[in-house]
Protein backbone atom coordinates (compact mmCIF):
# COMPACT_ATOMS: atom_id res chain seq x y z
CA UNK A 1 58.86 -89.54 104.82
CA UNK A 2 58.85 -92.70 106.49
CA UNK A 3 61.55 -94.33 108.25
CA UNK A 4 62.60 -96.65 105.96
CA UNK A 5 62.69 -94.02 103.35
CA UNK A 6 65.06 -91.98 105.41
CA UNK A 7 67.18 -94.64 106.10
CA UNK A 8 67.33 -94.98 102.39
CA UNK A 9 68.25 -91.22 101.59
CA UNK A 10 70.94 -91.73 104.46
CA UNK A 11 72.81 -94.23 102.52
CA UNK A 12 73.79 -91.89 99.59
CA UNK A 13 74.84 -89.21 101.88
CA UNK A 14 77.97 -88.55 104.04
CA UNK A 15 76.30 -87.74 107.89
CA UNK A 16 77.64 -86.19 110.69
CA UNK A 17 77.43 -89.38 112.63
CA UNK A 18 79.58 -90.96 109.42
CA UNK A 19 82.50 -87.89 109.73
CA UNK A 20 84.16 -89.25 112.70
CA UNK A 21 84.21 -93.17 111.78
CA UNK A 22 85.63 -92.11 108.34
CA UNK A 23 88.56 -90.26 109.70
CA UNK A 24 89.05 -93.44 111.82
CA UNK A 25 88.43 -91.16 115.70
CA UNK A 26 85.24 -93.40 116.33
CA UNK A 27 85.14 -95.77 118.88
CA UNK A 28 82.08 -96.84 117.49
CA UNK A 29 82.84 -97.40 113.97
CA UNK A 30 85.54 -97.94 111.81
CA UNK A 31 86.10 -96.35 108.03
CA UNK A 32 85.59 -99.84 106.69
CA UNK A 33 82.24 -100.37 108.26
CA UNK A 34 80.80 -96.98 106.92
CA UNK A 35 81.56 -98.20 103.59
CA UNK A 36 79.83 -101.19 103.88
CA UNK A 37 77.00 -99.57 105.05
CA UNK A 38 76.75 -97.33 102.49
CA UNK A 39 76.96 -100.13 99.92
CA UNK A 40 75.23 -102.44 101.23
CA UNK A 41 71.56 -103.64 101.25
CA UNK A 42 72.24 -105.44 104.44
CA UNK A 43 69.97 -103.41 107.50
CA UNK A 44 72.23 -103.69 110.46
CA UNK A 45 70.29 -104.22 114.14
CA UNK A 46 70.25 -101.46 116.52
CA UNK A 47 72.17 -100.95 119.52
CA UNK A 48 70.57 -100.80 122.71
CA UNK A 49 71.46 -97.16 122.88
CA UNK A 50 69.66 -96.66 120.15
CA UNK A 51 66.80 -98.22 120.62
CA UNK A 52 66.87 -95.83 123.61
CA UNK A 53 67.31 -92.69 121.87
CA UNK A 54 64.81 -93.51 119.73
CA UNK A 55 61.95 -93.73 122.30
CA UNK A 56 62.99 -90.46 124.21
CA UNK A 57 63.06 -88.66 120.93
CA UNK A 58 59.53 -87.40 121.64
CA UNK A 59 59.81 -86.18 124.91
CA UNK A 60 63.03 -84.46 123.87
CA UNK A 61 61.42 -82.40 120.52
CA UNK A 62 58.47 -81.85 123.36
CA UNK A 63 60.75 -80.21 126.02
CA UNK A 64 62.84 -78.61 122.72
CA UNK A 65 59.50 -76.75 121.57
CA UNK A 66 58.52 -75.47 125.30
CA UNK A 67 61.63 -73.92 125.16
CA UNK A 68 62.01 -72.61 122.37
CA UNK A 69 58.07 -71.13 122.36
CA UNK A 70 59.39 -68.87 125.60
């Protein structure tokens, strides 16, 4: 699966990253704003945090699979 399909399956699903926003304890996010991205066909940017996480997610699953290999 691509990105862009997962970012499509996302939208029809309630996420752990959508829990906290919904029962309005987010700082991030508000109830409102998961809604709207849920319904809408609108692809909001990324933060700069993301964009982070997103290029240390290899190094992380590598470290993740040393470890978990001992």
């Amino acid at each position: 699966m691509n990105r862009a399909d997962w970012l499509q399956a996302r939208k029809s699903l309630i996420t752990a990253t959508d829990v906290p926003a919904i029962l309005g304890v987010s700082p991030y996010r508000t109830p409102l704003q998961v809604w709207f991205e849920k319904v809408s066909d609108e692809q909001q940017p990324d933060s700069e945090i993301l964009e982070i996480g997103r290029d240390i997610e290899p190094v992380i699953a590598r470290k993740t699979e040393s470890r978990l290999k001992r």
